[in-house]
N, C-alpha and C. Protein backbone atom coordinates (compact mmCIF):
# COMPACT_ATOMS: atom_id res chain seq x y z
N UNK A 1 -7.45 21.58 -0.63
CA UNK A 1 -7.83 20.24 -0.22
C UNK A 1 -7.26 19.22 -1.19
N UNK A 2 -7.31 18.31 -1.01
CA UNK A 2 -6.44 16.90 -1.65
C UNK A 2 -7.56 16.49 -2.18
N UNK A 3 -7.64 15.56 -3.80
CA UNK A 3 -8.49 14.95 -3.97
C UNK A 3 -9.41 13.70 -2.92
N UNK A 4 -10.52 13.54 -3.53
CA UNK A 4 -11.30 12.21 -3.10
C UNK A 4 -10.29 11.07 -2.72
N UNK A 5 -9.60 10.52 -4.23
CA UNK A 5 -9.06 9.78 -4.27
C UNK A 5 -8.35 9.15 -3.12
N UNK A 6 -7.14 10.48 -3.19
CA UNK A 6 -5.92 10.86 -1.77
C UNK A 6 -6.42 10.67 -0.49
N UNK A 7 -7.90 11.07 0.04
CA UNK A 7 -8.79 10.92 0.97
C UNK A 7 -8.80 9.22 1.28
N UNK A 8 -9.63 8.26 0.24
CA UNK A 8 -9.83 7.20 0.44
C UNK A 8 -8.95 6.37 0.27
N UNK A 9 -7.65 6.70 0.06
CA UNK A 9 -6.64 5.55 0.54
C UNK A 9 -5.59 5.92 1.39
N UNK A 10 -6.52 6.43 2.66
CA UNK A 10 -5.74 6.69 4.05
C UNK A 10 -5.87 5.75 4.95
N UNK A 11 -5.14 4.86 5.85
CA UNK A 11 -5.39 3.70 6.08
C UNK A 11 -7.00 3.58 6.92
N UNK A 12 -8.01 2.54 7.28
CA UNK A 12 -8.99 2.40 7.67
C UNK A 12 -9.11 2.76 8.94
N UNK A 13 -8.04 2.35 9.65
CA UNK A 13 -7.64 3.22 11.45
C UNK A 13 -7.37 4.88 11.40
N UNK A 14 -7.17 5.52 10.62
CA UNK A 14 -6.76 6.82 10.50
C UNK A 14 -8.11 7.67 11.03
N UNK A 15 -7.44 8.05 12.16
CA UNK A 15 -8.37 8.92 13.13
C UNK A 15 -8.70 10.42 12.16
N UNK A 16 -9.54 11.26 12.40
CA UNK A 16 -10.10 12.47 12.03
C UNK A 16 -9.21 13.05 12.94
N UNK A 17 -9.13 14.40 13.00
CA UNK A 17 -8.45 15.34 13.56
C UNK A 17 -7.83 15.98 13.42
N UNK A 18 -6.79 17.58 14.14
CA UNK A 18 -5.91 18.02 13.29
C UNK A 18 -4.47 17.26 13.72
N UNK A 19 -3.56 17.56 13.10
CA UNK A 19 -2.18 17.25 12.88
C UNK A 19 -1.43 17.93 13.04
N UNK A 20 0.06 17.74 13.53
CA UNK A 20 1.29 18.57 12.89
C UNK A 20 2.06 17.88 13.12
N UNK A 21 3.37 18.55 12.36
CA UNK A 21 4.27 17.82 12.40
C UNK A 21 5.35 18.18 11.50
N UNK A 22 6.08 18.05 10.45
CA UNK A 22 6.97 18.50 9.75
C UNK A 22 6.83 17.74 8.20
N UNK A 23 7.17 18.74 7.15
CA UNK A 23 6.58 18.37 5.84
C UNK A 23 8.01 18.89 5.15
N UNK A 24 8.60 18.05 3.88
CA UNK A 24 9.27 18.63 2.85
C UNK A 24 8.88 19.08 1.90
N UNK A 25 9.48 20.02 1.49
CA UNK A 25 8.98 20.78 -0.03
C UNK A 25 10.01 20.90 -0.67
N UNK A 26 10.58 20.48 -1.23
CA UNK A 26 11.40 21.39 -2.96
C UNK A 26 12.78 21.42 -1.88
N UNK A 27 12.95 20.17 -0.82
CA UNK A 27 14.32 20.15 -0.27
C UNK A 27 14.21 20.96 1.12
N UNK A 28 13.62 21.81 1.64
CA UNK A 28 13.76 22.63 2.40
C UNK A 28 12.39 21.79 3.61
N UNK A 29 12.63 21.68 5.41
CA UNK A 29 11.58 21.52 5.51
C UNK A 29 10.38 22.32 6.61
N UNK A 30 9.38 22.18 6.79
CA UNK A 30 8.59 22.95 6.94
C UNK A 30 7.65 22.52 8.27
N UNK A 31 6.99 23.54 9.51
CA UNK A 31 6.64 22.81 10.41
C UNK A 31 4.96 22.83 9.55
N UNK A 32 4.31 22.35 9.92
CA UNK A 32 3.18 21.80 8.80
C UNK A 32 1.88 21.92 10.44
N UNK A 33 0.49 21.85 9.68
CA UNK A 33 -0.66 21.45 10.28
C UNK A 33 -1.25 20.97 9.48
N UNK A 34 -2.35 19.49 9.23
CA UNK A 34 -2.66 19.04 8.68
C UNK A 34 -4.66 19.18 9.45
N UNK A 35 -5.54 19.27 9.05
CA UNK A 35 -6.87 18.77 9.32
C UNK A 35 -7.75 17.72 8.37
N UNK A 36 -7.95 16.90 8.86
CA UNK A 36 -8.36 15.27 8.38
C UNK A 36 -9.71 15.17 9.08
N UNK A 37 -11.02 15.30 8.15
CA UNK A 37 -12.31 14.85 8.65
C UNK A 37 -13.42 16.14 7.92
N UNK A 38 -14.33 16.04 8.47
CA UNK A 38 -15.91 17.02 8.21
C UNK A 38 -15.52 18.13 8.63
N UNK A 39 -16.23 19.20 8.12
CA UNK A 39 -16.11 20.72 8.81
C UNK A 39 -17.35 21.60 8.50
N UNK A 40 -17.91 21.03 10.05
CA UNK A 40 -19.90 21.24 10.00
C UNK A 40 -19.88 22.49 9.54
N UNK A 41 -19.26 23.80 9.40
CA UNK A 41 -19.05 25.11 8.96
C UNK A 41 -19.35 25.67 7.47
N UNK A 42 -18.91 24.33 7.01
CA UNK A 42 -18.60 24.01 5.07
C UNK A 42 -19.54 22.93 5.28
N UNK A 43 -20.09 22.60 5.97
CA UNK A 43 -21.63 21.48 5.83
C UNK A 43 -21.00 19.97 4.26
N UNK A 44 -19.43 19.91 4.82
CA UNK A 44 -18.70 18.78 4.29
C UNK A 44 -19.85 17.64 4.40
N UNK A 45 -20.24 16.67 3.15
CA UNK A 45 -20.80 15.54 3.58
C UNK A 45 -19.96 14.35 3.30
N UNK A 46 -18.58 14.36 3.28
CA UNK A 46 -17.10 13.50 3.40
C UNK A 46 -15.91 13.89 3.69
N UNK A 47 -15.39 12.94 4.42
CA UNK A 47 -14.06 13.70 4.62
C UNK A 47 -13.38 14.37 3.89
N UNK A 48 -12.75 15.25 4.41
CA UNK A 48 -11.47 16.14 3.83
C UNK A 48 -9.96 16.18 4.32
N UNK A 49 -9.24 16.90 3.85
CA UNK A 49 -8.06 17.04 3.88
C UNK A 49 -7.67 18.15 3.62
């Protein structure tokens, strides 16, 4: 998971949900999934990443 920090300066419209899409690493790139929000499972009481 990404810090707090990284969390709270995602813009204010930024929907919860999962993601994908394509990510770089170290030059090479990568098809990616991202999940953004709570995960009642892990009883999260703030978003995550």
């Amino acid at each position: 998971n990404y810090p707090d920090d990284v969390i709270e300066k995602l813009p204010s419209g930024f929907q919860t949900g999962i993601y994908y899409g394509w990510a770089a690493l170290d030059g090479e790139i990568y098809k990616m999934v991202a999940s953004i929000g709570w995960n009642p499972f892990y009883q999260n009481d703030k978003k995550s990443m």
